[in-house]
C-alpha atoms as a PDB file:
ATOM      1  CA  UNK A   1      27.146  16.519  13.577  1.00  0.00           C
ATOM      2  CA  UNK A   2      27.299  14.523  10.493  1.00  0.00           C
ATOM      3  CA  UNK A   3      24.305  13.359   8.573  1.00  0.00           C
ATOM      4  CA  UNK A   4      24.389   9.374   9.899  1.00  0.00           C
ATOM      5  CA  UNK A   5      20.862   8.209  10.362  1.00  0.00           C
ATOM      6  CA  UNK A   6      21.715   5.079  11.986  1.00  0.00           C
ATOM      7  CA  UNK A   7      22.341   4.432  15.244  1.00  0.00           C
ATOM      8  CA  UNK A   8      20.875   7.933  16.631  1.00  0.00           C
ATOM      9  CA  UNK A   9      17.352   6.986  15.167  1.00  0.00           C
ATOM     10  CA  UNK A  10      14.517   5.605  16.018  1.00  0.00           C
ATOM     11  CA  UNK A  11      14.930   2.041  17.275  1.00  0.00           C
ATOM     12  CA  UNK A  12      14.126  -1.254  16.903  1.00  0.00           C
ATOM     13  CA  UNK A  13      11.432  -1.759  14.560  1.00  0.00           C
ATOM     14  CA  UNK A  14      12.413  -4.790  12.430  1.00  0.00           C
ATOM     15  CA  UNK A  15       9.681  -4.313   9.150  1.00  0.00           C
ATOM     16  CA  UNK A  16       9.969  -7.074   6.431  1.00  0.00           C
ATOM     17  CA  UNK A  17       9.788  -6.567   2.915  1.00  0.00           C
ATOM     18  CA  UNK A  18       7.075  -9.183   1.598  1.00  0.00           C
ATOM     19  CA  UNK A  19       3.810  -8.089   2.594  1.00  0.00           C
ATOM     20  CA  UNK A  20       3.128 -11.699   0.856  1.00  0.00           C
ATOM     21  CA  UNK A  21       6.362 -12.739  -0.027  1.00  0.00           C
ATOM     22  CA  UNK A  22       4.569 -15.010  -2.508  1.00  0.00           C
ATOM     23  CA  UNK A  23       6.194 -17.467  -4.433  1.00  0.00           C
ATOM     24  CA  UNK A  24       3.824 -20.366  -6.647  1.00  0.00           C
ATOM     25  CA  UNK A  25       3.957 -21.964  -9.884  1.00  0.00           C
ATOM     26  CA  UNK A  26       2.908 -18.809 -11.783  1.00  0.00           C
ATOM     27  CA  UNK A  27       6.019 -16.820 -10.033  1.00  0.00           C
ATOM     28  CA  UNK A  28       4.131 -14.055  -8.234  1.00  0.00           C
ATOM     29  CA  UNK A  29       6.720 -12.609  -5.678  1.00  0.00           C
ATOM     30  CA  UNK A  30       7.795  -9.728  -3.206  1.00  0.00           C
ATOM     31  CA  UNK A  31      11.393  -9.442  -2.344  1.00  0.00           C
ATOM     32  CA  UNK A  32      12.443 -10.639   1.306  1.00  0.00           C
ATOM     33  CA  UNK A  33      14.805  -8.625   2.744  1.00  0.00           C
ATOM     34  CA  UNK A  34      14.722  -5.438   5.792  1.00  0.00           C
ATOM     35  CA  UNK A  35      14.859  -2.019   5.159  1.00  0.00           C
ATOM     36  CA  UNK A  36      14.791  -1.237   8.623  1.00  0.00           C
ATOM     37  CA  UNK A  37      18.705  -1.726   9.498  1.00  0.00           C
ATOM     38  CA  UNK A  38      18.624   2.167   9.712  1.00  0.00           C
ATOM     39  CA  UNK A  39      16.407   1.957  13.342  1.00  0.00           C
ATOM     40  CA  UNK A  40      18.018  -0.443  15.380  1.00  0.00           C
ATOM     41  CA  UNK A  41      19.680   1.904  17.633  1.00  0.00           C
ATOM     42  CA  UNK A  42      17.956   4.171  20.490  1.00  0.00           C
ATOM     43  CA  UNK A  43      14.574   3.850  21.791  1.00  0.00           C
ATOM     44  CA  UNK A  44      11.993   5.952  19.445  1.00  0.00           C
ATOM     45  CA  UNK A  45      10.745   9.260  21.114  1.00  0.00           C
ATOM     46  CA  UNK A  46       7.094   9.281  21.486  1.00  0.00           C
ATOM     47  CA  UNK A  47       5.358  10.880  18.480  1.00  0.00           C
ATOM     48  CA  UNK A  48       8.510  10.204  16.110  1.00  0.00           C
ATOM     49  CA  UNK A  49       7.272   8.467  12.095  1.00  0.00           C
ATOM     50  CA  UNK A  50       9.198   7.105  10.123  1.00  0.00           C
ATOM     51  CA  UNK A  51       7.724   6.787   5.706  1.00  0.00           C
ATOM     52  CA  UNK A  52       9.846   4.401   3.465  1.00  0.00           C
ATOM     53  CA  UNK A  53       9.025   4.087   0.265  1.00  0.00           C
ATOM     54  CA  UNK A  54      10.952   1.258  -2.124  1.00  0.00           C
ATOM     55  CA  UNK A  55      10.515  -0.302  -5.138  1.00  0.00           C
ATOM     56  CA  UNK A  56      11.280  -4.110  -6.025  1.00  0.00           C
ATOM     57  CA  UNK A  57      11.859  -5.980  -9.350  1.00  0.00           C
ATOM     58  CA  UNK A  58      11.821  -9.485  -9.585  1.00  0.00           C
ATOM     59  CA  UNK A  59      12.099 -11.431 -13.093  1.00  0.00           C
ATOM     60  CA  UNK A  60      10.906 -14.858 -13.090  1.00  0.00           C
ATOM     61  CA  UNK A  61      11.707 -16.586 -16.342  1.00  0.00           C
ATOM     62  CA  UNK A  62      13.088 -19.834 -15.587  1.00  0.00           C
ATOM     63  CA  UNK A  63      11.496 -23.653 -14.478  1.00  0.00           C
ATOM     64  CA  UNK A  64      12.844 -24.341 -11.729  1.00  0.00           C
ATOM     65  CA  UNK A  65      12.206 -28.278 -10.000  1.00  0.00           C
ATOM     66  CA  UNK A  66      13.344 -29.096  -6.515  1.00  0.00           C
ATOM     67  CA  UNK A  67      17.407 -27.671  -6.953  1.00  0.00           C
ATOM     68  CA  UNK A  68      17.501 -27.569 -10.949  1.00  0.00           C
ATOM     69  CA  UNK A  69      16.247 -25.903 -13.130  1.00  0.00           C
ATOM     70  CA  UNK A  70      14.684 -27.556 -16.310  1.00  0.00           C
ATOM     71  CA  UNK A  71      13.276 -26.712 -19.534  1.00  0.00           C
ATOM     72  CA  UNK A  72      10.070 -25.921 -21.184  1.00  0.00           C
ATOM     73  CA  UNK A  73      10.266 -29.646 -22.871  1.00  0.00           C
ATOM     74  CA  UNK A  74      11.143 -31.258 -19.325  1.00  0.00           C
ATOM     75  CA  UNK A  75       7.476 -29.912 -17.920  1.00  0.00           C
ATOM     76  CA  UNK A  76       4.952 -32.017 -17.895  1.00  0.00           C
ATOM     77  CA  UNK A  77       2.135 -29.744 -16.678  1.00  0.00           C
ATOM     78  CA  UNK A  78      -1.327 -28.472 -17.946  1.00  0.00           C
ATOM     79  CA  UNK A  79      -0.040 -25.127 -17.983  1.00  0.00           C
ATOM     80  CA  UNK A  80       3.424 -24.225 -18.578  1.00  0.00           C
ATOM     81  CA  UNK A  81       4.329 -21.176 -16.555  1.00  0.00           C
ATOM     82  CA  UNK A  82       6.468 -18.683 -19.400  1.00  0.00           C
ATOM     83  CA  UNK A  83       7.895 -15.441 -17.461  1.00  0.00           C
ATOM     84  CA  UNK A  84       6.643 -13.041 -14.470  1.00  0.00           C
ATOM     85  CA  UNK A  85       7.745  -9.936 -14.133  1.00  0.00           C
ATOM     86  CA  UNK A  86       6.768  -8.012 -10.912  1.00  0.00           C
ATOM     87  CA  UNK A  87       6.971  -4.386  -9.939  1.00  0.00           C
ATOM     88  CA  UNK A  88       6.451  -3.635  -6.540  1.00  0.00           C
ATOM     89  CA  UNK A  89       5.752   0.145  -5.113  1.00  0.00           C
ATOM     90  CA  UNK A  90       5.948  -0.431  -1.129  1.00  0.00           C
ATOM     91  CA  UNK A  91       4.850   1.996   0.905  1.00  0.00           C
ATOM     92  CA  UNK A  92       5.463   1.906   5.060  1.00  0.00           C
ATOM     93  CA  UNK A  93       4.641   4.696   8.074  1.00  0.00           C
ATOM     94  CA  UNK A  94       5.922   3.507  11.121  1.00  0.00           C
ATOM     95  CA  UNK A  95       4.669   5.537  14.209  1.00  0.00           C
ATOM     96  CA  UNK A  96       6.411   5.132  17.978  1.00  0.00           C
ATOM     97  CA  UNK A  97       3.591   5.789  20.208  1.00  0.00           C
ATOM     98  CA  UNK A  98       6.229   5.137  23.412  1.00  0.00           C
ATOM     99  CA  UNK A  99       9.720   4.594  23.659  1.00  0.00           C
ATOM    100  CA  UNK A 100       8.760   0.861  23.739  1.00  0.00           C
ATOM    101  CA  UNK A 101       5.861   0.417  21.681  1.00  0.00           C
ATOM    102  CA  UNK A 102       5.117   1.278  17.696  1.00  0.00           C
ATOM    103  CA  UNK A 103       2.669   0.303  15.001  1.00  0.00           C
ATOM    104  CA  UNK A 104       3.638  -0.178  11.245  1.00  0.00           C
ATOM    105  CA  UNK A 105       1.293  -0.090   8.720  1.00  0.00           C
ATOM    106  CA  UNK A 106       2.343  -1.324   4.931  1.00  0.00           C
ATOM    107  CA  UNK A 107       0.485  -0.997   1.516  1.00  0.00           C
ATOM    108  CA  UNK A 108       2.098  -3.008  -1.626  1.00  0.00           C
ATOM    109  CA  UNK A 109       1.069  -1.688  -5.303  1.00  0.00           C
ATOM    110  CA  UNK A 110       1.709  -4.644  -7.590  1.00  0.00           C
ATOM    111  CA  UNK A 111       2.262  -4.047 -11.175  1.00  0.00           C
ATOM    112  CA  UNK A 112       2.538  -7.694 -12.405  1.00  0.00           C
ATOM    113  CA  UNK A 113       3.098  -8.916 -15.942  1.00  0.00           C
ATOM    114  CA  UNK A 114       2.602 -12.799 -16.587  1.00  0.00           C
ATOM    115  CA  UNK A 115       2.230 -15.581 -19.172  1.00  0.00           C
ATOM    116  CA  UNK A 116       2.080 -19.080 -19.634  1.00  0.00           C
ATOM    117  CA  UNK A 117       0.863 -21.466 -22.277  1.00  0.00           C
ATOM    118  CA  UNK A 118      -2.472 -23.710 -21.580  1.00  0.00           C
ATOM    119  CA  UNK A 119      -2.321 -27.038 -22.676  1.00  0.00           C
ATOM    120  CA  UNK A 120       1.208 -27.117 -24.484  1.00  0.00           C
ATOM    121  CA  UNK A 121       0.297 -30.757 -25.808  1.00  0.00           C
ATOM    122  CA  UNK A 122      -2.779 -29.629 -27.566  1.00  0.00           C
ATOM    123  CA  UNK A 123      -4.355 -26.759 -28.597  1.00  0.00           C
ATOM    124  CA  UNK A 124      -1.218 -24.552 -26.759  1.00  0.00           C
ATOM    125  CA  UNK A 125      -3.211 -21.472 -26.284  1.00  0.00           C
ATOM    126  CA  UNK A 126      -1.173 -18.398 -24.863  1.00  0.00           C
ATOM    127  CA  UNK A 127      -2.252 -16.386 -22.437  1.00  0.00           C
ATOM    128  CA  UNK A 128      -1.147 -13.190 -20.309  1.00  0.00           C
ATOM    129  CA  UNK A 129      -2.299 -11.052 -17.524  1.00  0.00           C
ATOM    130  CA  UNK A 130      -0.868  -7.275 -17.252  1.00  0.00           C
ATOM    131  CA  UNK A 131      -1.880  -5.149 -14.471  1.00  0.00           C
ATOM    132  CA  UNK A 132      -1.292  -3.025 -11.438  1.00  0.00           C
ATOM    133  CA  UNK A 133      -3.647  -2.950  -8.191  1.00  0.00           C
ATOM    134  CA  UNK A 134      -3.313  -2.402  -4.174  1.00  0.00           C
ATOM    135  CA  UNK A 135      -2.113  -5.423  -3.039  1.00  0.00           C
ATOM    136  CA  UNK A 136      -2.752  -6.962   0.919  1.00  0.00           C
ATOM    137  CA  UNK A 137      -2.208  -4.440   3.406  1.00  0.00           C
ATOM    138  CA  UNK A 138      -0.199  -5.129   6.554  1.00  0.00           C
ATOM    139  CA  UNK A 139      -0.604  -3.728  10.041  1.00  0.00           C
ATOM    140  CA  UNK A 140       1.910  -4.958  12.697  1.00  0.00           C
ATOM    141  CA  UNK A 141       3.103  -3.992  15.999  1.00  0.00           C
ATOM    142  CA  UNK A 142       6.393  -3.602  18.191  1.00  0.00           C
ATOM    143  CA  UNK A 143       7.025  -4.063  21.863  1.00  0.00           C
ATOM    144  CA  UNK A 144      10.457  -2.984  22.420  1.00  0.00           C
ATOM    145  CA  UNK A 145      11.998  -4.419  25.852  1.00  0.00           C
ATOM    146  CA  UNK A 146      13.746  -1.738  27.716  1.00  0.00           C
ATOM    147  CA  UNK A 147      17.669  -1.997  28.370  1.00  0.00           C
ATOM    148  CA  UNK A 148      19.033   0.380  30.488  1.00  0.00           C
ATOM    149  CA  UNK A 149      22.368  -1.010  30.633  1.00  0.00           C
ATOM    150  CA  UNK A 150      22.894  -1.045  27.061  1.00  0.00           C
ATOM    151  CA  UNK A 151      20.851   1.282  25.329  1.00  0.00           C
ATOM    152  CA  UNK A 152      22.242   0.365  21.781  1.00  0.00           C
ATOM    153  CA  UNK A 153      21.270  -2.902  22.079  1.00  0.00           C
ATOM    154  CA  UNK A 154      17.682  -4.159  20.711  1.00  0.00           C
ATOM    155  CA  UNK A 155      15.212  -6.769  21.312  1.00  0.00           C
ATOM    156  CA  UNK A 156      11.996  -7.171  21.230  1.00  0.00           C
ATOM    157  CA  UNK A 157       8.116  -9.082  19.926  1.00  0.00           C
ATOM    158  CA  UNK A 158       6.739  -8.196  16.722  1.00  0.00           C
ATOM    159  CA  UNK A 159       2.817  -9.277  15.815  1.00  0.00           C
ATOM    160  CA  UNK A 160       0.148  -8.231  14.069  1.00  0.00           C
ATOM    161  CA  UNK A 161      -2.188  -9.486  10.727  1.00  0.00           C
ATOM    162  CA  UNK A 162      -1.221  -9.403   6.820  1.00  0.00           C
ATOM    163  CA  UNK A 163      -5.298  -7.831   5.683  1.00  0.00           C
ATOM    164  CA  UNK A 164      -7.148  -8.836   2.412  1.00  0.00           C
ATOM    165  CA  UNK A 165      -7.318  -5.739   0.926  1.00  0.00           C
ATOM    166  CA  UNK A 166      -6.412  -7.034  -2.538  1.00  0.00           C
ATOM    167  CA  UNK A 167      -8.146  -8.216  -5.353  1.00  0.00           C
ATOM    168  CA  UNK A 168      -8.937 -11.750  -5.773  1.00  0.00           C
ATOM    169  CA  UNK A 169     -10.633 -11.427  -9.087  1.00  0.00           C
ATOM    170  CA  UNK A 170      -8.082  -9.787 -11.431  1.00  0.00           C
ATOM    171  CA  UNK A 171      -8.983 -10.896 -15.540  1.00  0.00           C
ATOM    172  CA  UNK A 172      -6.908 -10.482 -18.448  1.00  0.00           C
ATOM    173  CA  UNK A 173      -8.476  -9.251 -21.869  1.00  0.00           C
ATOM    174  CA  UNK A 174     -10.191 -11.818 -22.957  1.00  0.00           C
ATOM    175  CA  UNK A 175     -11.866 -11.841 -19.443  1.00  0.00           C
ATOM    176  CA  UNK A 176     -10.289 -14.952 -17.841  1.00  0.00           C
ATOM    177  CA  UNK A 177      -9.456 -14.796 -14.687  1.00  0.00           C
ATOM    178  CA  UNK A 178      -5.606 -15.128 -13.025  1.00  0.00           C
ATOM    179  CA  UNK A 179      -4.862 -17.905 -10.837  1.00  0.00           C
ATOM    180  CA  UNK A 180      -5.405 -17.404  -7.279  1.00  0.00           C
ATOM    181  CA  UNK A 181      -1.424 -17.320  -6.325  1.00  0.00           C
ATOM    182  CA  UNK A 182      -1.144 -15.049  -9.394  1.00  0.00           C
ATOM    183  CA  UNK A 183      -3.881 -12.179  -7.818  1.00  0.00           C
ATOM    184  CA  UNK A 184      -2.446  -9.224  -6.311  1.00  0.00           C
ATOM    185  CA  UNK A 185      -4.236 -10.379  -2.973  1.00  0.00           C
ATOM    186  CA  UNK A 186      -4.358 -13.765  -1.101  1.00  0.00           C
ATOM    187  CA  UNK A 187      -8.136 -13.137   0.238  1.00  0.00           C
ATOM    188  CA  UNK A 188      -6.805 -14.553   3.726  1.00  0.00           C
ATOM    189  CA  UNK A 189      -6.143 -12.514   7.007  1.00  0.00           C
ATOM    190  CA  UNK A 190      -3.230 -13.857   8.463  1.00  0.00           C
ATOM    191  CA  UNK A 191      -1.404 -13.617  11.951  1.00  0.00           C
ATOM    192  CA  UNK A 192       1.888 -12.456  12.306  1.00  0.00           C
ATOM    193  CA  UNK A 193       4.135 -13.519  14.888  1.00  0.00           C
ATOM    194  CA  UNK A 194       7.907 -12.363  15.717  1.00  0.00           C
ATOM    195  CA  UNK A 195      10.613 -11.121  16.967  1.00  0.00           C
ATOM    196  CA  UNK A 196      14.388  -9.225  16.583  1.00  0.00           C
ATOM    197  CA  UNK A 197      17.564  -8.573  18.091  1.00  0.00           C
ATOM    198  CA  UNK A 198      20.142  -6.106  17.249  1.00  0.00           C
ATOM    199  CA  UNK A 199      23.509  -4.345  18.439  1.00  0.00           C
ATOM    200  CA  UNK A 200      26.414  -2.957  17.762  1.00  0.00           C
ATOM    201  CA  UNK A 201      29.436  -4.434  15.689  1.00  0.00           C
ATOM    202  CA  UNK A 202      32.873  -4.848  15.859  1.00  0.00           C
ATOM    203  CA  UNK A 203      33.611  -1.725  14.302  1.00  0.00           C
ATOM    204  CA  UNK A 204      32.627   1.768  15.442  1.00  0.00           C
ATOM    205  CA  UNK A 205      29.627   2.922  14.399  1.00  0.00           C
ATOM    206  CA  UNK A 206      28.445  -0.871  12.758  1.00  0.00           C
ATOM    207  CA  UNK A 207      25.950  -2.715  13.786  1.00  0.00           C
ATOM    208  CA  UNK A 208      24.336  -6.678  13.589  1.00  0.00           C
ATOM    209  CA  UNK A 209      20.786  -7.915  13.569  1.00  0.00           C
ATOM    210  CA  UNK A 210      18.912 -10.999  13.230  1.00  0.00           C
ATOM    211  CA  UNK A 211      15.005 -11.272  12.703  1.00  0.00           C
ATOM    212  CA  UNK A 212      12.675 -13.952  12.494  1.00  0.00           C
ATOM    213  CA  UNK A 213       9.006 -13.839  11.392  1.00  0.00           C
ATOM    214  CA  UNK A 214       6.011 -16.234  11.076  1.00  0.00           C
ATOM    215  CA  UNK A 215       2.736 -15.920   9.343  1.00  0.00           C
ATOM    216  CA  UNK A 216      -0.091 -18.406   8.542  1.00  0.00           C
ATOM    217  CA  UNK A 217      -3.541 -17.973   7.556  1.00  0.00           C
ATOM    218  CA  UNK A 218      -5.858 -17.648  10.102  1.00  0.00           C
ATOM    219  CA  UNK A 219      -9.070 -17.072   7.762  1.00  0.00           C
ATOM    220  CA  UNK A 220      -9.353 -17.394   3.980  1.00  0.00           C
ATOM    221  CA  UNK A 221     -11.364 -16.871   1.138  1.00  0.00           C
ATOM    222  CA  UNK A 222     -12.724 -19.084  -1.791  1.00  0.00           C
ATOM    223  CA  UNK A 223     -11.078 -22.344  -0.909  1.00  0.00           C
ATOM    224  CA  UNK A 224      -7.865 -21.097  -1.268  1.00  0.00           C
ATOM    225  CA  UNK A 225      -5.763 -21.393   1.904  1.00  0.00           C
ATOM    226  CA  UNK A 226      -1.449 -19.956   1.227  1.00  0.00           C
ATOM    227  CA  UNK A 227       1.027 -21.853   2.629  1.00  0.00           C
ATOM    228  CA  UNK A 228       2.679 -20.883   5.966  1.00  0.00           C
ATOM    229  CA  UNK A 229       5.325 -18.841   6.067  1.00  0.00           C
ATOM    230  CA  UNK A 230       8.839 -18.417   7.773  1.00  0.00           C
ATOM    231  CA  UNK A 231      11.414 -15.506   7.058  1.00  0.00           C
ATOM    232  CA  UNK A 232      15.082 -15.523   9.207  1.00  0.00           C
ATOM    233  CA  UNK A 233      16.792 -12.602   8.083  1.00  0.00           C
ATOM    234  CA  UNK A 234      20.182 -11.591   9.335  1.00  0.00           C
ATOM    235  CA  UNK A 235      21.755  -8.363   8.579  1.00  0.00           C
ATOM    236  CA  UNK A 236      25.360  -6.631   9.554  1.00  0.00           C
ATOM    237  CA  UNK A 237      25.761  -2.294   8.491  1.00  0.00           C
ATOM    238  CA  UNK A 238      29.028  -1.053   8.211  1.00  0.00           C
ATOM    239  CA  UNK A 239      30.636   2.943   7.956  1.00  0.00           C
ATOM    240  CA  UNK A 240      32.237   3.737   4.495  1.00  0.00           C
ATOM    241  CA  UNK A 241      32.433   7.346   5.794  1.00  0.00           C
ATOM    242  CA  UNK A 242      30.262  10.152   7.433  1.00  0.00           C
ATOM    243  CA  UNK A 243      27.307   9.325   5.028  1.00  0.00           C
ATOM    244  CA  UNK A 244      27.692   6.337   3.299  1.00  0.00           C
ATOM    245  CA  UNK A 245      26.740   2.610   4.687  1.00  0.00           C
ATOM    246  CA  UNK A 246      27.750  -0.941   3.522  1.00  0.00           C
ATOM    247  CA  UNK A 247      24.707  -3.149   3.693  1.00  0.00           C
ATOM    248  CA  UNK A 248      24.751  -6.791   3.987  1.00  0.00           C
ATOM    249  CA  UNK A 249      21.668  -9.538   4.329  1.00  0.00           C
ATOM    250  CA  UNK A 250      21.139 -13.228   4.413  1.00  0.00           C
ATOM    251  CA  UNK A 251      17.160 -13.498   3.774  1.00  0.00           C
ATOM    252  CA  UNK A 252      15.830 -16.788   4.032  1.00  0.00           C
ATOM    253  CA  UNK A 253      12.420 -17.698   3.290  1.00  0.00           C
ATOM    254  CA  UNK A 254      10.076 -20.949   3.598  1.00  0.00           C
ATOM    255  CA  UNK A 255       6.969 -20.990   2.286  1.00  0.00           C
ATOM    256  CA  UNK A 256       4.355 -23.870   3.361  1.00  0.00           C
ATOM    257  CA  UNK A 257       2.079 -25.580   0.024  1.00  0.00           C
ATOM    258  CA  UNK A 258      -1.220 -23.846  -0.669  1.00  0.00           C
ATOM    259  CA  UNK A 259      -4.380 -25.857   0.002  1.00  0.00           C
ATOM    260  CA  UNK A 260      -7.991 -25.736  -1.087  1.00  0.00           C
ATOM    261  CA  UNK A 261      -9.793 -26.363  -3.676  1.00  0.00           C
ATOM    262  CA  UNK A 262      -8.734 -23.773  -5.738  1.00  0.00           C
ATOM    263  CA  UNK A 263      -4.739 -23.445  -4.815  1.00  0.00           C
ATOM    264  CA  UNK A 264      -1.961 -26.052  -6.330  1.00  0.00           C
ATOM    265  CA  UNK A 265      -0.372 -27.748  -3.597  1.00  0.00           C
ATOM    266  CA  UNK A 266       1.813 -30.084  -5.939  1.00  0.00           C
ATOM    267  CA  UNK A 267       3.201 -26.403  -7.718  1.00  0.00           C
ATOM    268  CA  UNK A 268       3.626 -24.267  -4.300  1.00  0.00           C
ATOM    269  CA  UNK A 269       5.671 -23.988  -1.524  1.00  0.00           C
ATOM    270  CA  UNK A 270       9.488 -23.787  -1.660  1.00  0.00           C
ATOM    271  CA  UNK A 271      12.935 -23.101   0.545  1.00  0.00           C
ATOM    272  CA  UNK A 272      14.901 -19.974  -0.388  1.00  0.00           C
ATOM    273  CA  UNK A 273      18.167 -18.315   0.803  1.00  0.00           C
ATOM    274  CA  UNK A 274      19.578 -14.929  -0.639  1.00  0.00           C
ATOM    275  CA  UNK A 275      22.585 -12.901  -0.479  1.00  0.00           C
ATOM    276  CA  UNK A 276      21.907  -9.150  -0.597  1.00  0.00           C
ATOM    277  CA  UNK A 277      24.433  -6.446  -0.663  1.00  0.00           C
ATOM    278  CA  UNK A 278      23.375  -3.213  -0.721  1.00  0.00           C
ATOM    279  CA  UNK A 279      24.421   0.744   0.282  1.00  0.00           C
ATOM    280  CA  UNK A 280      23.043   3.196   2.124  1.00  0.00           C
ATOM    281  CA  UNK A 281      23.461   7.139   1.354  1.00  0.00           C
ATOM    282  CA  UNK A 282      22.334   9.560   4.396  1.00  0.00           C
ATOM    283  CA  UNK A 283      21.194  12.963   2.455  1.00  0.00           C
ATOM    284  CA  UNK A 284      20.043  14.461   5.253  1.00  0.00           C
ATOM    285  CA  UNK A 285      20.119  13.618   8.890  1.00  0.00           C
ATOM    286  CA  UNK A 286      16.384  12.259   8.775  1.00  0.00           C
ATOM    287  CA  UNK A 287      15.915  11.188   4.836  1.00  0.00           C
ATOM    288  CA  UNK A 288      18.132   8.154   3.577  1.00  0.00           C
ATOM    289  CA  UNK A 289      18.662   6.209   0.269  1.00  0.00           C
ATOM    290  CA  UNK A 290      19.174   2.967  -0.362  1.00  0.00           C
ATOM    291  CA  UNK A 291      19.629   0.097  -2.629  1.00  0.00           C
ATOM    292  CA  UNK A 292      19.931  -4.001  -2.269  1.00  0.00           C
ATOM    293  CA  UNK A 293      21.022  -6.526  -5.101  1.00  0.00           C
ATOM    294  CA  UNK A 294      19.422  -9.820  -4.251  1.00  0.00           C
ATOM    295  CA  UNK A 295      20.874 -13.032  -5.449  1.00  0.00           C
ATOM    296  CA  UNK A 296      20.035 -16.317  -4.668  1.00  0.00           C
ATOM    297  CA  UNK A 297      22.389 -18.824  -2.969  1.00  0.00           C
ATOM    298  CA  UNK A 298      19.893 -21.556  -2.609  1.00  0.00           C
ATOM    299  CA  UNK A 299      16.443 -22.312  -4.142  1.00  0.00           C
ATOM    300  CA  UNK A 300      14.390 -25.623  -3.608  1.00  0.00           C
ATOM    301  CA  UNK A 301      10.929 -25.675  -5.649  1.00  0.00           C
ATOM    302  CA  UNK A 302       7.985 -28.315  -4.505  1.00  0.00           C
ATOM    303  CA  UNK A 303       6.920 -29.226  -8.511  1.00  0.00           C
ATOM    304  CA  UNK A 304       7.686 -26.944 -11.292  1.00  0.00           C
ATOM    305  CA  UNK A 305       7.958 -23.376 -10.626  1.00  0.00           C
ATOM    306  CA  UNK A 306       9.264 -20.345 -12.372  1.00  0.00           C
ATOM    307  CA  UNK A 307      12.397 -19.159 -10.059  1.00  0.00           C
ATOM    308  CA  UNK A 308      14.211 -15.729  -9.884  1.00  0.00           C
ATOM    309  CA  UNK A 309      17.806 -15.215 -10.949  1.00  0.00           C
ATOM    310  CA  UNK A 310      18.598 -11.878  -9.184  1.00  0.00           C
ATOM    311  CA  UNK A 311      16.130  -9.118  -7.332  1.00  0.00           C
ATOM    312  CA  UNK A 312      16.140  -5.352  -7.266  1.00  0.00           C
ATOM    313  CA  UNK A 313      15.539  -3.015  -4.221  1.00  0.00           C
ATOM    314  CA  UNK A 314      15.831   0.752  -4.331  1.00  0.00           C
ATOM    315  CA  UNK A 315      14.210   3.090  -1.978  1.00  0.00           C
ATOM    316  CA  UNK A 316      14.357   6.243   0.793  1.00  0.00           C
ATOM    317  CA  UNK A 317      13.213   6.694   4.271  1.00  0.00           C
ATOM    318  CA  UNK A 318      12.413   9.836   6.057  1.00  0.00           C
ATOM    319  CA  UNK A 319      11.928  10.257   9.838  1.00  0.00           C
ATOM    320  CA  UNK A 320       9.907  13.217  11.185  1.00  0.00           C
END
């Protein structure tokens, strides 16, 4: 038996990387992608887990304004957004209860670095925020419908709520306080909607999927409501030998304004679409690595916001 962890494993959960997938004037951000090609196969066994663990870097250094980018001279803000550099630790059990149904539950540790200038046309005071906190937990559920006469293929509902177990209240040194689309949480609980399809490819041992998500607040904190939220992400895993997997994603992402009194709706909200290639390494027959290069094949900013050239996604998984 070789080492695969593919198609044999447990099946059909389709997790999403973002736990806020946040993108704003200030450049806070999670990746978008899924690290869950590795389970669309057979139904999950009752009592099987499944623990990733990844970590994401995303560098946001450049203005970006509807499709182009522009310079620090072209932005006519109060504040004009300088660099954000984000550090994500993701951590995800997964937990098949029956064959058809399984609950996820996700915890983000942000380590965020950002600065900007204040008032660039007068006094230009700079200002940064370092720091690393929990970030907004996520629990979600999967229905898996059963299909007996093609066990391989997947489909199936995904819902659940993204839960405001962040801080809202992070300061720098001098004791001001971030933005709210800069904290590590959003202070809302949102609903989750969803759903996913997968089967095999044209090639032995390959496999396709396609996965759609929505999420919207459905309470919020401090007059500061985040903008709706839809992720399409479509995914196709190919055999480069008994152990080692060829990876390809499209993740798209659109992301509603921000509203309230204390979000920016003029310097939120935005349409992305990235190309991510990536490999897959099967130590064992139950632990994987992995890795994803995210680039970005089309970026559309409402205002002025700081964009991201190219991602980073490295992580393992481990079934037991």
């Amino acid at each position: 038996m070789n080492k695969r962890f593919a198609i044999a494993c447990s099946g059909g959960v389709a997790l999403l990387v973002a736990a806020g997938a946040a993108q704003s004037s200030c450049g806070s951000a999670f990746c978008v992608l899924d690290t869950n090609w590795s389970t669309q196969g057979a139904a999950a066994a009752p009592g099987t887990a499944r623990l990733d663990l990844h970590f994401e870097f995303v560098d946001q250094k450049h203005l970006q304004s509807g499709t182009k980018r522009i310079s620090q001279a072209d932005d006519t803000a109060d504040i004009t957004e300088l660099r954000t550099i984000n550090r994500n630790w993701v951590s995800t059990l997964d937990y098949a209860f029956t064959k058809n149904w399984t609950v996820s539950v996700s915890l983000p540790v942000v380590s965020r670095s950002h600065s900007h200038i204040a008032d660039p046309t007068g006094a230009a005071t700079f200002e940064k925020w370092d720091f690393a906190k929990t970030g907004d937990a996520r629990v979600l559920g999967y229905y898996r419908f059963d299909n007996e006469k093609n066990p391989f293929v997947n489909h199936g509902l995904t819902f659940g709520l993204k839960l405001p177990t962040g801080s809202t209240r992070v300061s720098n040194s001098d004791g001001a306080v971030a933005e709210r689309m800069l904290q590590p949480g959003t202070g809302s609980t949102d609903i989750v909607l969803g759903g996913y399809y997968s089967a095999p490819g044209i090639y032995q041992d390959s496999s396709w999927s396609v996965q759609a998500l929505y999420q919207r607040p459905a309470s919020i904190k401090d007059e500061y409501r985040p903008g709706r939220q839809f992720q399409l992400n479509l995914g196709y895993r190919h055999p480069l030998g008994n152990d080692l997997q060829a990876l390809l994603q499209i993740n798209s992402l659109v992301k509603g304004k921000d509203s309230g009194a204390n979000s920016e709706p003029d310097l939120s909200g935005s349409r992305t679409v990235f190309l991510s290639p990536g490999l897959a390494y099967s130590v064992t027959h139950d632990v994987q690595l992995y890795g994803f290069l995210q680039l970005p094949i089309y970026r559309f900013y409402n205002g002025t916001q700081l964009s991201v050239d190219w991602a980073v996604v490295a992580g393992a998984t481990m079934r037991f």
